[in-house]
Every structure is written in C-alpha cells, then in structure tokens.
C-alpha atoms as a PDB file:
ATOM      1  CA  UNK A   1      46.972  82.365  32.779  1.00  0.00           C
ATOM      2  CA  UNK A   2      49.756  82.960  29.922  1.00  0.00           C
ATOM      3  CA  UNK A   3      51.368  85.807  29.155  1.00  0.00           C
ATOM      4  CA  UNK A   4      51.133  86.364  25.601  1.00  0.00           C
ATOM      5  CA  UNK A   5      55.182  87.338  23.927  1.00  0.00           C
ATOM      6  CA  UNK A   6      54.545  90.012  21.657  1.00  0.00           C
ATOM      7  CA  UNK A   7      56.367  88.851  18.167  1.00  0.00           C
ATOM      8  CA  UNK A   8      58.673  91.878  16.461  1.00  0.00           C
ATOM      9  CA  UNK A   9      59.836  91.142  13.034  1.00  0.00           C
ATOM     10  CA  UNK A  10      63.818  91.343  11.869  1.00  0.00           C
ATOM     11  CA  UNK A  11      63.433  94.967  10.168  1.00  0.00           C
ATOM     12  CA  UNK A  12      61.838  96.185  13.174  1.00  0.00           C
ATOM     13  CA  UNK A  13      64.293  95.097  15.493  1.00  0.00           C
ATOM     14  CA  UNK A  14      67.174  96.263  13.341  1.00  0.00           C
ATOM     15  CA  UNK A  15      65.005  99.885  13.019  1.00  0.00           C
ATOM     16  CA  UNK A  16      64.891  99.840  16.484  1.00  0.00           C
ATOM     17  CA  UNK A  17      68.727  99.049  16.789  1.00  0.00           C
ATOM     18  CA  UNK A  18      69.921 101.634  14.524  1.00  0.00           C
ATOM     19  CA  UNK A  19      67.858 104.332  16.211  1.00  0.00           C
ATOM     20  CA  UNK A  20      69.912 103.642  19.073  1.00  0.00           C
ATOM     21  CA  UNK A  21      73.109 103.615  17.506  1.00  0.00           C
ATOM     22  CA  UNK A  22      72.308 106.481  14.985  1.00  0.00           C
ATOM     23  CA  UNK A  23      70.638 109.225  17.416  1.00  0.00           C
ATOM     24  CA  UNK A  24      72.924 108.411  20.504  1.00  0.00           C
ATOM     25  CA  UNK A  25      69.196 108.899  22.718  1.00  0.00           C
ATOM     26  CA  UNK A  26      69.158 106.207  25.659  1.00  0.00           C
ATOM     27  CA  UNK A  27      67.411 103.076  24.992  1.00  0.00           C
ATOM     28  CA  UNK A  28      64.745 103.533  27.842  1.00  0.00           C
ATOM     29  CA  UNK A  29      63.712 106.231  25.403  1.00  0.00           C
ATOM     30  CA  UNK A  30      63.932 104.750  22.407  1.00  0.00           C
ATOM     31  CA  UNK A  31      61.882 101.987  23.795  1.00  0.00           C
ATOM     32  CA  UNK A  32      59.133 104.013  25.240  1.00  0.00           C
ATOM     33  CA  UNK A  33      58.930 106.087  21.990  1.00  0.00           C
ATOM     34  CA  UNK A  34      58.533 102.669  20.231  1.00  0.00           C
ATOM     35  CA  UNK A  35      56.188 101.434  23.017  1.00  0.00           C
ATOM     36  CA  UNK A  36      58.552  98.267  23.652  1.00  0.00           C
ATOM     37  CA  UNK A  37      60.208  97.297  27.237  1.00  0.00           C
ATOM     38  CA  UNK A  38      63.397  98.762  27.792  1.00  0.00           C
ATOM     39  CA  UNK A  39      65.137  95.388  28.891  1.00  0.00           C
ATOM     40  CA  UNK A  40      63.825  93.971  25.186  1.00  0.00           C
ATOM     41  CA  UNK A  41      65.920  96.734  23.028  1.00  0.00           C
ATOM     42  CA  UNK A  42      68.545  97.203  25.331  1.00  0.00           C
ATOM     43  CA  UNK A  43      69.071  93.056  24.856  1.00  0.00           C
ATOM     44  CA  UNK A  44      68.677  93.746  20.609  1.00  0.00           C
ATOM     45  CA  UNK A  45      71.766  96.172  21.230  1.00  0.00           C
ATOM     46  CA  UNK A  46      73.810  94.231  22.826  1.00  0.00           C
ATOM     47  CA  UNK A  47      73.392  91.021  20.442  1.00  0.00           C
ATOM     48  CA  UNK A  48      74.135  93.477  17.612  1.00  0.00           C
ATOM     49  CA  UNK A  49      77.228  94.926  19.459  1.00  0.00           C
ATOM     50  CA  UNK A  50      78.095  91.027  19.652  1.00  0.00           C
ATOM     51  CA  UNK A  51      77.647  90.137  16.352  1.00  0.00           C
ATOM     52  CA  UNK A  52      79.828  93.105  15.145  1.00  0.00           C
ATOM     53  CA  UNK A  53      76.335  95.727  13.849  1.00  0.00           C
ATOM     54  CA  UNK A  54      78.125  96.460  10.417  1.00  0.00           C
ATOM     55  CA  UNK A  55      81.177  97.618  12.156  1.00  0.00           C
ATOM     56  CA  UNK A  56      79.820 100.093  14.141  1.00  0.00           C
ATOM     57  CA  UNK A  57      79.806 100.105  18.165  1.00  0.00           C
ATOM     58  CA  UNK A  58      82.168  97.209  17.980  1.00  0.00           C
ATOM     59  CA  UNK A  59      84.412  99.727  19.451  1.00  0.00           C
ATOM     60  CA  UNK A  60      87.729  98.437  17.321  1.00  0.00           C
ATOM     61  CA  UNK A  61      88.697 101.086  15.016  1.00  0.00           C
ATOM     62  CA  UNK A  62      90.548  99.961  11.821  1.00  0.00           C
ATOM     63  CA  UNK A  63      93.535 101.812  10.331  1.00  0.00           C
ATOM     64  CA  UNK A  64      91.910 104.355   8.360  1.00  0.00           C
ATOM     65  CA  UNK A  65      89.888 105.408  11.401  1.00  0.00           C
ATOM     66  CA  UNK A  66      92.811 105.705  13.676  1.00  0.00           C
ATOM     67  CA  UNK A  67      94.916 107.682  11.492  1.00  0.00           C
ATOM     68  CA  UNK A  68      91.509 110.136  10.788  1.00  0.00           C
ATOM     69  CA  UNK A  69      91.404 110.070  14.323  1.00  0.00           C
ATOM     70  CA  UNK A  70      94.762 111.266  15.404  1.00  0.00           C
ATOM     71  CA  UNK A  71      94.913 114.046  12.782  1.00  0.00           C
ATOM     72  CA  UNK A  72      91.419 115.462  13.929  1.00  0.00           C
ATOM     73  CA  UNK A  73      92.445 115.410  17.232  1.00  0.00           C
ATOM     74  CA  UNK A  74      95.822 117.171  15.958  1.00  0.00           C
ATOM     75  CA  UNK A  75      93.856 119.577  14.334  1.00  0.00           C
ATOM     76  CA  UNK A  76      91.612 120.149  17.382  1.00  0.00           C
ATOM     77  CA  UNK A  77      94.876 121.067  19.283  1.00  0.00           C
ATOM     78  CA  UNK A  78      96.038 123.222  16.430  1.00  0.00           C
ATOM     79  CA  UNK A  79      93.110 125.318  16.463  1.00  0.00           C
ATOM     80  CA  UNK A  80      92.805 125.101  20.459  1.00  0.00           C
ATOM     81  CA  UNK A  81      96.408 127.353  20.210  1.00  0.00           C
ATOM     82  CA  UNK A  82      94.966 129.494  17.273  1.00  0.00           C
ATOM     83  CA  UNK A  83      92.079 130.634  19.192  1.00  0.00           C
ATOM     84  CA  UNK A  84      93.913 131.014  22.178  1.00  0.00           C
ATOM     85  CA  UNK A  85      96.534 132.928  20.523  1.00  0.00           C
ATOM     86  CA  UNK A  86      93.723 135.380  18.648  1.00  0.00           C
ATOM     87  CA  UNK A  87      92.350 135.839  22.408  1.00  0.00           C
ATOM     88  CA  UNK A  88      95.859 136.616  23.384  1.00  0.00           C
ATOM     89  CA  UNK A  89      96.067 139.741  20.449  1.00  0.00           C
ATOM     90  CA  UNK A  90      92.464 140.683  21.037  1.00  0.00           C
ATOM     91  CA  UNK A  91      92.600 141.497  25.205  1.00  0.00           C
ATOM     92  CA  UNK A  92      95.909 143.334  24.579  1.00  0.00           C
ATOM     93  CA  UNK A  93      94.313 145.818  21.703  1.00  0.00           C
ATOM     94  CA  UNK A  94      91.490 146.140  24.345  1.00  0.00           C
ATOM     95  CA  UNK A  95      93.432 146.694  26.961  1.00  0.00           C
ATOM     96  CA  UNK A  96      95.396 149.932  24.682  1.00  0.00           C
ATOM     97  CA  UNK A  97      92.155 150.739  23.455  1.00  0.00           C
ATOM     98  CA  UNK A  98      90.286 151.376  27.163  1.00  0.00           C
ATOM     99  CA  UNK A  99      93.975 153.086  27.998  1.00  0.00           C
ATOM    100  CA  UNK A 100      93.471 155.226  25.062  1.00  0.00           C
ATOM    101  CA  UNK A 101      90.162 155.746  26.093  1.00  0.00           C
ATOM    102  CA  UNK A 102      90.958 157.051  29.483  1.00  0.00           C
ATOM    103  CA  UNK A 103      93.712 159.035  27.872  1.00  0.00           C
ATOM    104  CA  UNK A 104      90.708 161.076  25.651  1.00  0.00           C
ATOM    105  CA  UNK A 105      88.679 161.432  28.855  1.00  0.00           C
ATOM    106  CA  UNK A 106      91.039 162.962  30.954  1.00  0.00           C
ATOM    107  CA  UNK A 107      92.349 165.403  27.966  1.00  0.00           C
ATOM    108  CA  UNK A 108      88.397 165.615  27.126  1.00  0.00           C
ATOM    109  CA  UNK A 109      88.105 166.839  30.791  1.00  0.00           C
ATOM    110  CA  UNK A 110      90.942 169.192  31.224  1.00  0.00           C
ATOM    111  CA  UNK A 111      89.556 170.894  27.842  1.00  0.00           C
ATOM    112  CA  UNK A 112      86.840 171.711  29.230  1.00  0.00           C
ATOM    113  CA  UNK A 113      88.301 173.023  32.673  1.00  0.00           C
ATOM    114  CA  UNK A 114      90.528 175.057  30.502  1.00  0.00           C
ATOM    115  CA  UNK A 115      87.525 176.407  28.664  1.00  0.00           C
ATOM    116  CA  UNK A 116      85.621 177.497  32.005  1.00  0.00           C
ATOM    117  CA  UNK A 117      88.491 179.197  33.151  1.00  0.00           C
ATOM    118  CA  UNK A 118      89.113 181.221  29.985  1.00  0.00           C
END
C-alpha cells in the first residue's frame, strides 16, 4: 500500500517559512500549529537559508548593518554606565536619607524622655 505525499503549494511553503523566520517560535511548533511534519518545514528553512531567503538568516550582515550594529551595541554600553551611575547617586541619597532618619528618631525619642521628665 502507498503512502499518499501530501502536495503544499509555493505561497504556503514560503508562509510557512516566514513564520519561522518572522516570530522566532521553533519549527516543531510552527509545524504542529500548521498541522505539517516537523522534518518537512524544518527542510523548507533550510533550502531558504540556502538560497539566501531575501537576505535574511543568511547570517552575512552587509555594511550598513554592521555599522547599525556596532553603534547600538555602543549605545547599549553607554546607557549600561548611565544606569549604573543613576544607581550609584540613588543608594547614596538613601543611604543619608535612612541616616537622617535615624537621626529624627533618636532626637524624636529623647524629646519625649525630656518631656516625661519635665
């Protein structure tokens, strides 16, 4: 007895590709939300990485996407040492603030020793 090959058209195959590509979800998924086997899209990905897939997942990056690259992760670094300078400022004024604090306890407390004794 035969099996019977299922038959998927071009625009479903490249739907099913750029799911893959576009959410980032695992194939296995992608091909159980599609109801296809697994080893079938994951084989559609791969010829599309092959043939190049519109420049995408080719995993070359050109010269416009290497210099966006380098100053976003510049910028990432940038406000890495922002932040962590802000931190910095913001645990020393909490640290005077709880010392304050304890200062107005203690004062708060001898008030009111000084008021029981009067």
């Amino acid at each position: 007895m035969g099996d019977k090959r299922r038959r998927f058209d071009p625009e479903f195959r490249e739907g099913a590709v750029r799911i893959v590509k576009e959410t980032g979800k695992p194939v296995a998924q992608v091909a159980r939300d599609l109801g296809i086997n697994p080893y079938t899209l994951h084989n559609w990905v791969k010829a599309d990485r092959e043939r190049g897939g519109d420049g995408e997942g080719s995993g070359a990056l050109n010269d416009a996407e290497r210099r966006e690259l380098a100053h976003l992760r510049r910028l990432k670094t940038e406000t890495a040492r922002e932040h962590a300078r802000q931190k910095a400022e913001w645990e020393k004024e909490r640290a005077e603030l709880e010392m304050e604090r304890e200062v107005l306890k203690r004062s708060v407390v001898l008030w009111v020793k000084d008021s029981m004794n009067r």
